[in-house]
Protein backbone atom coordinates (compact mmCIF):
# COMPACT_ATOMS: atom_id res chain seq x y z
CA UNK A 1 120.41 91.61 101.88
CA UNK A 2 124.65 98.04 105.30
CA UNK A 3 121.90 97.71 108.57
CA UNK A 4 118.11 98.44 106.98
CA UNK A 5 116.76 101.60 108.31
CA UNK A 6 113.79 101.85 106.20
CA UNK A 7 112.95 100.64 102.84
CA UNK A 8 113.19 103.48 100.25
CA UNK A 9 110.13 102.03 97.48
CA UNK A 10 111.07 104.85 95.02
CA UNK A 11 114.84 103.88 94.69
CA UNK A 12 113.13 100.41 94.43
CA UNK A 13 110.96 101.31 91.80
CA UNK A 14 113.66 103.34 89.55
CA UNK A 15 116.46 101.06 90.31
CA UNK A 16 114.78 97.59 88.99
CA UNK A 17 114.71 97.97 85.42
CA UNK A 18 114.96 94.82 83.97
CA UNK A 19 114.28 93.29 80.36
CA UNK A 20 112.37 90.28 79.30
CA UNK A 21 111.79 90.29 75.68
CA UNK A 22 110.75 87.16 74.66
CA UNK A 23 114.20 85.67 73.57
CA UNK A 24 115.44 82.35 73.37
CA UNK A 25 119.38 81.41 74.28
CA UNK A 26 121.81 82.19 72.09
CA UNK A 27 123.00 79.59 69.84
CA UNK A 28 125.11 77.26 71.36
CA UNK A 29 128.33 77.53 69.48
CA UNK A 30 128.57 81.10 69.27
CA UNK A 31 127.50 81.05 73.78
CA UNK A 32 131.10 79.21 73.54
CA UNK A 33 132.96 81.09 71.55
CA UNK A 34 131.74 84.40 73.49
CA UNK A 35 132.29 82.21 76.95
CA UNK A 36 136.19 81.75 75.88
CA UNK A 37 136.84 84.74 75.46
CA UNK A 38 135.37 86.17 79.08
CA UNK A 39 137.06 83.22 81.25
CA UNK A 40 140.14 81.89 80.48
CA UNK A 41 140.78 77.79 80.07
CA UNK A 42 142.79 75.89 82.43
CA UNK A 43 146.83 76.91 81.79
CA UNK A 44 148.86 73.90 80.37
CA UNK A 45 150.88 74.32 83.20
CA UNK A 46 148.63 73.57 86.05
CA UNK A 47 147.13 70.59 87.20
CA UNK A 48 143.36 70.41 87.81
CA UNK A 49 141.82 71.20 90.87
CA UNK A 50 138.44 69.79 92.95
CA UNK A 51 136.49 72.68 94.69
CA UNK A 52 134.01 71.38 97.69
CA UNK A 53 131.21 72.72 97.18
CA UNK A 54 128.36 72.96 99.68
CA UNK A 55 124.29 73.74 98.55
CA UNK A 56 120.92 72.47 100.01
CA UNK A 57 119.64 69.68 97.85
CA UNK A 58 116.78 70.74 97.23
CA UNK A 59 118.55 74.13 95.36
CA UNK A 60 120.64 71.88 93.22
CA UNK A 61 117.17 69.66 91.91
CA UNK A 62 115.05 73.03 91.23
CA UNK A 63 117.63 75.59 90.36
CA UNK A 64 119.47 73.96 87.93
CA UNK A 65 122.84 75.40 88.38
CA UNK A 66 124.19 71.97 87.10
CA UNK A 67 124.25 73.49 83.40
CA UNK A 68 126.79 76.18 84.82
CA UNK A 69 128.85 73.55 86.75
CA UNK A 70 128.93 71.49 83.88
CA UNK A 71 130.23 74.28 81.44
CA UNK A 72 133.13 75.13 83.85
CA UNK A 73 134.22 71.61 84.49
CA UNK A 74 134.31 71.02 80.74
CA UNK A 75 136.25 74.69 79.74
CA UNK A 76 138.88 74.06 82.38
CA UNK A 77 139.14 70.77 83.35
CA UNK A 78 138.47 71.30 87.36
CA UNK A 79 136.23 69.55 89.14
CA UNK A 80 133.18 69.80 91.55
CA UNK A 81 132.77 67.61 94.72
CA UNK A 82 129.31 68.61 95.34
CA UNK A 83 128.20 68.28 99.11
CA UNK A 84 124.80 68.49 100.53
CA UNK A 85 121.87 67.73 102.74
CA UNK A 86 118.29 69.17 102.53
CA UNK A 87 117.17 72.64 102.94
CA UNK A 88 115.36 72.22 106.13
CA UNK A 89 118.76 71.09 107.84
CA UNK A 90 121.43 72.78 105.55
CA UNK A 91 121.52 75.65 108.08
CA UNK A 92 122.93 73.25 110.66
CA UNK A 93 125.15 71.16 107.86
CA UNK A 94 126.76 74.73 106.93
CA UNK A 95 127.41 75.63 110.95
CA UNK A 96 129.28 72.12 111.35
CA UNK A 97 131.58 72.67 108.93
CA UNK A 98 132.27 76.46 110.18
CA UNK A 99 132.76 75.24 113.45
CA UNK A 100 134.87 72.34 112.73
CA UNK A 101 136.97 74.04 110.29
CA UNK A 102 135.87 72.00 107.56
CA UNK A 103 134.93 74.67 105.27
CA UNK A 104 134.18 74.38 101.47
CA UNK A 105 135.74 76.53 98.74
CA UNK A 106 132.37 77.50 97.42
CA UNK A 107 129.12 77.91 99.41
CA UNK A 108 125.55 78.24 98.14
CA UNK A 109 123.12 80.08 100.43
CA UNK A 110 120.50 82.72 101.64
CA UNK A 111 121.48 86.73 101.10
CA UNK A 112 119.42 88.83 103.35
CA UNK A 113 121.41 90.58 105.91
CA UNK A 114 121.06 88.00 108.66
CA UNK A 115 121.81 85.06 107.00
CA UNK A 116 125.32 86.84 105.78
CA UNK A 117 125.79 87.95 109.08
CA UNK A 118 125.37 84.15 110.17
CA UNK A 119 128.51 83.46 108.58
CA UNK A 120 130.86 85.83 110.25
CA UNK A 121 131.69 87.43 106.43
CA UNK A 122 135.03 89.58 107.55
CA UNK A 123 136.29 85.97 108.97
CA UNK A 124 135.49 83.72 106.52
CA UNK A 125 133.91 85.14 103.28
CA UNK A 126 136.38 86.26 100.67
CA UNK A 127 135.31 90.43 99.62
CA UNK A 128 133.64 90.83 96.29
CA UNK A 129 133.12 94.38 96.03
CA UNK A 130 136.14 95.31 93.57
CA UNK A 131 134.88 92.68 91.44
CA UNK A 132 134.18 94.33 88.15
CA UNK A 133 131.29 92.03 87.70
CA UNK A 134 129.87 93.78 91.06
CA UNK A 135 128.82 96.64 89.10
CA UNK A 136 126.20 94.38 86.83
CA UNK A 137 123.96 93.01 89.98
CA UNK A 138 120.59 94.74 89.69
CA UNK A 139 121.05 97.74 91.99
CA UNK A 140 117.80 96.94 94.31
CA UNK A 141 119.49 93.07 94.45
CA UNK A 142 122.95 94.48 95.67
CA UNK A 143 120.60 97.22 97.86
CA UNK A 144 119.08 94.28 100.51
CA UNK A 145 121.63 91.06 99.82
CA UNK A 146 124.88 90.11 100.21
CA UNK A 147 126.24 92.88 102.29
CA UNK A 148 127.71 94.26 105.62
CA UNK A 149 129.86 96.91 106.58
CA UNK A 150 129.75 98.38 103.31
CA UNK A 151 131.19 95.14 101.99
CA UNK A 152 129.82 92.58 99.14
CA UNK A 153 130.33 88.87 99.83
CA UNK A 154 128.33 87.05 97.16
CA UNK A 155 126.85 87.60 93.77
CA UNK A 156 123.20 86.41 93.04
CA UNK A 157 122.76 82.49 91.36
CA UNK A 158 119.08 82.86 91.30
CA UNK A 159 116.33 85.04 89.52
CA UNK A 160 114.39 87.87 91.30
CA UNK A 161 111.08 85.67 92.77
CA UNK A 162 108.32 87.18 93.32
CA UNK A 163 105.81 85.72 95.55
CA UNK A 164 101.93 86.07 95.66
CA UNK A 165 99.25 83.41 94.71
CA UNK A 166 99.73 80.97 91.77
CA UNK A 167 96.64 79.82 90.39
CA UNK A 168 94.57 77.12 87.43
CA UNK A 169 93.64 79.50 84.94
CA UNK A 170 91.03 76.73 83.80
CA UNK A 171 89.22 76.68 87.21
CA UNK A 172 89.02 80.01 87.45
CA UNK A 173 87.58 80.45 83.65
CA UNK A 174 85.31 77.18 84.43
CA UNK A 175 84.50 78.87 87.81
CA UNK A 176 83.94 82.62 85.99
CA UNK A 177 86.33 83.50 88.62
CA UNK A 178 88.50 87.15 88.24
CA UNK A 179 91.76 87.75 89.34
CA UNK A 180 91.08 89.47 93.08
CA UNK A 181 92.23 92.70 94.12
CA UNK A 182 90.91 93.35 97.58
CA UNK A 183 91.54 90.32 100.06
CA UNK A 184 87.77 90.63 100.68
CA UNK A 185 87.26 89.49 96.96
CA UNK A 186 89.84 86.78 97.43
CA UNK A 187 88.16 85.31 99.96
CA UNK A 188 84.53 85.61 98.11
CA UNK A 189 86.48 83.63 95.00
CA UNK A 190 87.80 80.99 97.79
CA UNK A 191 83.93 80.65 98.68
CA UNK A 192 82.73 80.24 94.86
CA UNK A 193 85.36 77.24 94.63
CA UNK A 194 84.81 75.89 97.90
CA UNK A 195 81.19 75.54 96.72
CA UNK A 196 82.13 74.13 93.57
CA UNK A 197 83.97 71.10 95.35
CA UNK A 198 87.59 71.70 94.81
CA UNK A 199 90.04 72.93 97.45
CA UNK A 200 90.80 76.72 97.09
CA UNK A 201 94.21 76.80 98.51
CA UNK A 202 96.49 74.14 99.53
CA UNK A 203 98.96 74.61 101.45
CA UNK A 204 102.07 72.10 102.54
CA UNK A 205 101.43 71.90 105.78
CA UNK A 206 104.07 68.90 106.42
CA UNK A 207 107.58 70.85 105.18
CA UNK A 208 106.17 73.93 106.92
CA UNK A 209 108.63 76.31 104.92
CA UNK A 210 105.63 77.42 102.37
CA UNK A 211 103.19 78.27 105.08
CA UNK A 212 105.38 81.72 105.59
CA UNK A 213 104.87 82.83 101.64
CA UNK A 214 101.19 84.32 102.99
CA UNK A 215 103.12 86.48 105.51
CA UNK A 216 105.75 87.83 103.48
CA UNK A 217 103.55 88.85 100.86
CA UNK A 218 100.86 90.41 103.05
CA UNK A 219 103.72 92.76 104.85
CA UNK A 220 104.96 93.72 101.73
CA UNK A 221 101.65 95.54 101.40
CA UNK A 222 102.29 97.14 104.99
CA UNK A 223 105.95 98.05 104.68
CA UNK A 224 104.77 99.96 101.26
CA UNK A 225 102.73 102.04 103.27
CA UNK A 226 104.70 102.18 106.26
CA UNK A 227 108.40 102.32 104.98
CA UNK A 228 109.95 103.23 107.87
CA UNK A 229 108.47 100.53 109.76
CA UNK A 230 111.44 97.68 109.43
CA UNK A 231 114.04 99.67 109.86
CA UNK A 232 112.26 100.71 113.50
CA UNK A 233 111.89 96.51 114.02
CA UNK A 234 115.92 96.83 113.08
CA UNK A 235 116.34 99.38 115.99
CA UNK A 236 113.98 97.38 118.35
CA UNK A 237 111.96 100.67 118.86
CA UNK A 238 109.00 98.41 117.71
CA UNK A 239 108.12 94.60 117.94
CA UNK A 240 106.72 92.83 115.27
CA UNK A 241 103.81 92.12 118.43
CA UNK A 242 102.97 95.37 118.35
CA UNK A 243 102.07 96.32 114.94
CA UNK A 244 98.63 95.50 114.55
CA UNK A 245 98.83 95.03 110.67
CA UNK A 246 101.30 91.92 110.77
CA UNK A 247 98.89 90.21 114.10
CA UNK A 248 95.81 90.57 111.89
CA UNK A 249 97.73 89.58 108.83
CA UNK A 250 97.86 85.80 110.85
CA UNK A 251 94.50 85.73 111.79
CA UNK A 252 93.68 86.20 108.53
CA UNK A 253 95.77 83.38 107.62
CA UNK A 254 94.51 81.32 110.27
CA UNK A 255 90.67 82.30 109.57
CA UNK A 256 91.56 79.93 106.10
CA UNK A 257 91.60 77.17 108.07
CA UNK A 258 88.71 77.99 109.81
CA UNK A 259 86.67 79.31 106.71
CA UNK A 260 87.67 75.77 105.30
CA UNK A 261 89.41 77.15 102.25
CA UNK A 262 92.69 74.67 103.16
CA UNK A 263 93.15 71.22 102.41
CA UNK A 264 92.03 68.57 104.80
CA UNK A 265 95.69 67.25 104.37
CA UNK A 266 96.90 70.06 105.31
CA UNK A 267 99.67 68.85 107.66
CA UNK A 268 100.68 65.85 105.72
CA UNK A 269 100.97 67.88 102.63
CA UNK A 270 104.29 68.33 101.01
CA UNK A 271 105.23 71.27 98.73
CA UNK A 272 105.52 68.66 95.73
CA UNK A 273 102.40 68.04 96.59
CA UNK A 274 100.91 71.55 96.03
CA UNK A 275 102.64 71.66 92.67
CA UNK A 276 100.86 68.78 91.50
CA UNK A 277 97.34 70.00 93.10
CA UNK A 278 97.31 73.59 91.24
CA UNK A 279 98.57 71.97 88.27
CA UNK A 280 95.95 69.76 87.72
CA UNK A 281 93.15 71.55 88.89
CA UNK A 282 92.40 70.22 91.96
CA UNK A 283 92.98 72.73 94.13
CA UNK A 284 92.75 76.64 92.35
CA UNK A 285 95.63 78.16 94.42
CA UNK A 286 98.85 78.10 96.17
CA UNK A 287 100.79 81.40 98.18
CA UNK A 288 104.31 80.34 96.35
CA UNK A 289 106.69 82.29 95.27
CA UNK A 290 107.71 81.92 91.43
CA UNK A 291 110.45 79.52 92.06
CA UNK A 292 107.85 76.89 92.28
CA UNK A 293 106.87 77.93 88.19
CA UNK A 294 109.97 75.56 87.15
CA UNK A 295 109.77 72.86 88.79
CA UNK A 296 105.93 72.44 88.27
CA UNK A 297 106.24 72.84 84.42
CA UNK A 298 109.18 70.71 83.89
CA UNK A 299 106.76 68.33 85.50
CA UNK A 300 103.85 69.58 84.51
CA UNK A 301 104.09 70.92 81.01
CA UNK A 302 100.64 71.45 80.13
CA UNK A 303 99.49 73.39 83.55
CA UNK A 304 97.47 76.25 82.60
CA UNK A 305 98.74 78.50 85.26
CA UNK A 306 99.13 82.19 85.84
CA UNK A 307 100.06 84.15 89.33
CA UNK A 308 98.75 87.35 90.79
CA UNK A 309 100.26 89.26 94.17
CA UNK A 310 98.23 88.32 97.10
CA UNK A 311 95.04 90.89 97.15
CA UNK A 312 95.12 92.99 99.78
CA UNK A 313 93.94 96.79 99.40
CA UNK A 314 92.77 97.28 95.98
CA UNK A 315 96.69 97.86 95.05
CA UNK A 316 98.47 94.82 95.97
CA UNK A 317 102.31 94.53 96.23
CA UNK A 318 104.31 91.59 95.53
CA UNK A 319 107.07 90.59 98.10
CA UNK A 320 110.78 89.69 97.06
CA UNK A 321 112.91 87.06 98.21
CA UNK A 322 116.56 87.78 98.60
CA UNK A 323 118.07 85.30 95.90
CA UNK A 324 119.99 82.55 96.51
CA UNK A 325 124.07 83.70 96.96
CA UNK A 326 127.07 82.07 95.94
CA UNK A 327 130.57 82.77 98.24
CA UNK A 328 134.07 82.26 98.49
CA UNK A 329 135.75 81.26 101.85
CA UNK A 330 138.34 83.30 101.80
CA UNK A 331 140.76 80.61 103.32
CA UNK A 332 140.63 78.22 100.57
CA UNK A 333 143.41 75.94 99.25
CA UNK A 334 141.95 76.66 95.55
CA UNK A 335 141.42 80.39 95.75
CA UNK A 336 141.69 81.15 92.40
CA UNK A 337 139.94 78.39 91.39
CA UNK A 338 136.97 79.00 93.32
CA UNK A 339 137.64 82.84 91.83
CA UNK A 340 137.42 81.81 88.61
CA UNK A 341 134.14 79.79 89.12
CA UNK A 342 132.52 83.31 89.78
CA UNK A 343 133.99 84.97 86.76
CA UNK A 344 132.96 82.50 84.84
CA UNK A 345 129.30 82.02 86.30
CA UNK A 346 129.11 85.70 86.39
CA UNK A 347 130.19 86.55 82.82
CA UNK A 348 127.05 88.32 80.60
CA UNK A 349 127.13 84.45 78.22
CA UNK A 350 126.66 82.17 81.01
CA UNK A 351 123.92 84.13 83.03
CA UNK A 352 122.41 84.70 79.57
CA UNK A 353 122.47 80.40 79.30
CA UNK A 354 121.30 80.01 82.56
CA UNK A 355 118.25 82.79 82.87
CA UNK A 356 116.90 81.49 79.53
CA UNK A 357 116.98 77.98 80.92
CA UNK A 358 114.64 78.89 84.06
CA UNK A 359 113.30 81.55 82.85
CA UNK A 360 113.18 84.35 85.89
CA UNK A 361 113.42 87.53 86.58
CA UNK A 362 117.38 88.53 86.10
CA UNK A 363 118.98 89.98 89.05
CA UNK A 364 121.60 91.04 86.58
CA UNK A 365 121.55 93.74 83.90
CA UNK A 366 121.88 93.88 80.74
CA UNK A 367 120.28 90.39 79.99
CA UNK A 368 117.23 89.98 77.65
CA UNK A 369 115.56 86.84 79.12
CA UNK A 370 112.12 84.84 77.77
CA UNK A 371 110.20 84.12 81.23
CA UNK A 372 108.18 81.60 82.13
CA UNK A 373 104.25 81.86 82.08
CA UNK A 374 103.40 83.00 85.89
CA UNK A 375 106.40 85.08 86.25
CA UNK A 376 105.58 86.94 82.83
CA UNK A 377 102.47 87.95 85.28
CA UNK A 378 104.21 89.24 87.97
CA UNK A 379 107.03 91.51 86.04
CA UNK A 380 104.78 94.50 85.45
CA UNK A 381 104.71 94.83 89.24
CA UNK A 382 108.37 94.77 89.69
CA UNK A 383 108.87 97.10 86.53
CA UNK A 384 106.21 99.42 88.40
CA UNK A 385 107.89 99.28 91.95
CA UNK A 386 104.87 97.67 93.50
CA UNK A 387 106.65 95.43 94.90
CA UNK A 388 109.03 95.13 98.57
CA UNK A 389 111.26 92.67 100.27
CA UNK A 390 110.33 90.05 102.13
CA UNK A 391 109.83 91.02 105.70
CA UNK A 392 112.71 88.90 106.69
CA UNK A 393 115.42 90.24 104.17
CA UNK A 394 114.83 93.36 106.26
CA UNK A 395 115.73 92.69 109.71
CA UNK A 396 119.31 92.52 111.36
CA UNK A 397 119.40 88.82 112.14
CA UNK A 398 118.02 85.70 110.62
CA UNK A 399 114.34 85.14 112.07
CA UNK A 400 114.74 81.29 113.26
CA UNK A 401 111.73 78.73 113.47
CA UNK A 402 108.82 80.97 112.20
CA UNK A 403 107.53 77.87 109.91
CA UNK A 404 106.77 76.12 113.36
CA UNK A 405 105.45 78.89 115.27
CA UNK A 406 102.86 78.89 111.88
CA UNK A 407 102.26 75.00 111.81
CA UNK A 408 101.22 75.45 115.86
CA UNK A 409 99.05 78.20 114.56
CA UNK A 410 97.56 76.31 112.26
CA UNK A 411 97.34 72.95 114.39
CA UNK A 412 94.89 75.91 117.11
CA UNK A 413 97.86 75.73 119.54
CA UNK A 414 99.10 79.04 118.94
CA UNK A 415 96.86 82.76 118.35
CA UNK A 416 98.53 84.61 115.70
CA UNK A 417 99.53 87.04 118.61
CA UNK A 418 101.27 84.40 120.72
CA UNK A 419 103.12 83.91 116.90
CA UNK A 420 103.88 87.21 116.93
CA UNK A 421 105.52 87.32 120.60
CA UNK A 422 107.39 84.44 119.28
CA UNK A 423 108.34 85.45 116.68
CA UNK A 424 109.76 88.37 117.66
CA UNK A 425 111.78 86.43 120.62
CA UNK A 426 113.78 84.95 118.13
CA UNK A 427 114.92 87.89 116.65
CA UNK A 428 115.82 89.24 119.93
CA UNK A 429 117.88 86.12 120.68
CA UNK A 430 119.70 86.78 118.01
CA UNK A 431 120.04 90.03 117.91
CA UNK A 432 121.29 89.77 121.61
CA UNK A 433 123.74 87.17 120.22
CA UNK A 434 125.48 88.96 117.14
CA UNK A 435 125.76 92.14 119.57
CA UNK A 436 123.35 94.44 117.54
CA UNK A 437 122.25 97.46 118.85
CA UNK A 438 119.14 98.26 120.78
CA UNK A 439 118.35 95.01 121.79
């Protein structure tokens, strides 16, 4: 996810026009004939190859991008050497191997501007953008990921998530709760099932990752009314300190603690652990993004859950993630190989297989796509524009350690101005580092 000046929510609106009319794959022979005749097999001539490929563990359980790699390895007859380590250190795994010149031939990982950036793209990223499959990412996708210096480096592997609150339906019907607009009737339904004995929201303290999923969807309700207002972060003609909406969007965060609307366990709670809670009822609510649908009804089958945007004003927004990216170094021994992976991962039959297998919003045209309960919610919003990027797909640089900065908050070590200073140092850090202007 060119440098942000502003988000444009109209463009946003008109650009994401996706389909999901309820559709199951297509049948499986006639996905393989269609498959053969996009991507070609292995020639007789050459000898199979094995691309290294690195992605965070955690992406390869929930993602299931195994179906694709499986498909490829069996049409040509290459192989996969896949290489990873968990998502919380996969930043540092992938910064090794840069540095030591031990690069992979395929790389999973983030899109938003900074986290391209990260990876020096005109050194080591192979350019995209005369790909003809460029021209079928979802226009808003290719708008905020992937990009720099008018360049594409990647092509989406994941669906469009959309974050806000997943919820039990059956608590909330047992409860006589409604669906809150306003965040003061969110917090009046967090009181009505804090009374009734079960845990409104519980959050995974322990991993620390989910505890920024209330932050990026509150400022998607700012930035909506304030457009202008990243692209001034981008510039450093503002600090994220100084804009009252995102310091009292942490207190309010920090007030459920204090309101005793969290789990007790809150910082020995894991984000499997939240999955299981919502799912059976025992706590009402999670701030997830719709990733977590898949995972928790593979596992959880029967969950009777649904997802709304996090209330806010009486017209809430839903934030967007950047999707996860797939790359080509550019200085691969198995160039067309790792090419051809693409092509074939990219073609309309496999992304047609894969979205129908986890069930997301497509950040690809042109696919018709059955989505999962939960994310079936959430789709009018995106269809409507209500929705914006995460807060963090929008500024120059990656934001470092804002999950700790939120766990000290939530430990009473840290006001949610003090995370806010923070915060905003390490942007300027990096921002300082990569040379970008202004700061």
């Amino acid at each position: 996810m060119a440098k942000v000046k502003g988000l444009a929510l109209v463009l946003l609106a008109s650009t994401i026009t996706l389909s999901a009319c309820g559709q199951s794959s297509s049948n499986t022979n006639t996905q393989t004939n269609e498959t053969e005749k996009t991507t070609a097999s292995q020639p007789a001539d050459k000898k199979p190859v094995t691309l290294k490929v690195l992605v965070a563990s955690d992406w390869l359980k929930e993602k299931k991008w195994q179906i694709v790699f499986d498909d490829w390895q069996q049409k040509t007859g290459n192989k996969l050497d896949i290489q990873s380590a968990p998502v919380n250190n996969y930043k540092d795994l992938v910064n090794t191997r840069l540095a030591t010149n031990d690069a992979p031939d395929l790389l999973f990982y983030w899109s938003n501007e900074g986290a391209v950036k990260a990876l020096q793209p005109e050194k080591n990223l192979l350019d995209l953008s005369n790909e003809s499959y460029i021209s079928r990412i979802n226009p808003a996708t290719k708008k905020y990921s992937f990009g720099g210096s008018g360049k594409t480096y990647g092509i989406p592997v994941t669906g469009m998530s959309v974050s806000g609150v997943i919820y039990n339906k059956k608590v909330f019907a047992d409860l006589g709760l409604s669906i809150p607009k306003t965040y003061d009737e969110f917090l009046a339904i967090c009181e009505k099932i804090k009374a009734a004995g079960k845990t409104p929201v519980y959050e995974a303290g322990k991993e620390g990752w989910p505890l920024q999923l209330f932050s990026f969807s509150a400022m998607t309700n700012v930035i909506k009314k304030q457009p202008e207002l990243m692209g001034k972060i981008s510039n450093r003609k503002t600090t994220l300190d100084q804009v009252p909406e995102f310091v009292d969007a942490l207190q309010k965060q920090k007030d459920l603690v204090t309101k005793g609307y969290l789990n007790k366990d809150l910082f020995s709670a894991t984000y499997d652990m939240s999955l299981e809670q919502v799912s059976t009822g025992k706590s009402a609510m999670i701030f997830q993004a719709d990733w977590a649908i898949d995972p928790l009804l593979t596992k959880y089958p029967d969950a009777q859950i649904g997802m709304f945007p996090l209330p806010w004003d009486g017209d809430p927004y839903a934030g967007i993630s950047d999707p996860n990216g797939l790359y080509v170094f550019k200085n691969s021994k198995n160039l067309e190989a790792a090419k051809d992976f693409l092509n074939f991962f990219s073609s309309e039959q496999e992304l047609t297989k894969y979205f129908n297998t986890v069930k997301s919003i497509p950040t690809w045209t042109g696919l018709t796509i059955d989505l999962n309960k939960g994310t079936a919610d959430m789709k009018p919003f995106v269809d409507e524009g209500k929705a914006a990027p995460f807060f963090n797909s929008l500024t120059p640089v990656e934001i470092g350690d804002y999950q700790g900065l939120l766990q000290q908050m939530y430990g009473g070590t840290m006001t949610p101005k003090e995370v806010a200073v923070g915060l905003q140092a390490n942007i300027d850090k990096a921002a300082k580092a990569a040379g970008v202007t202004g700061f």
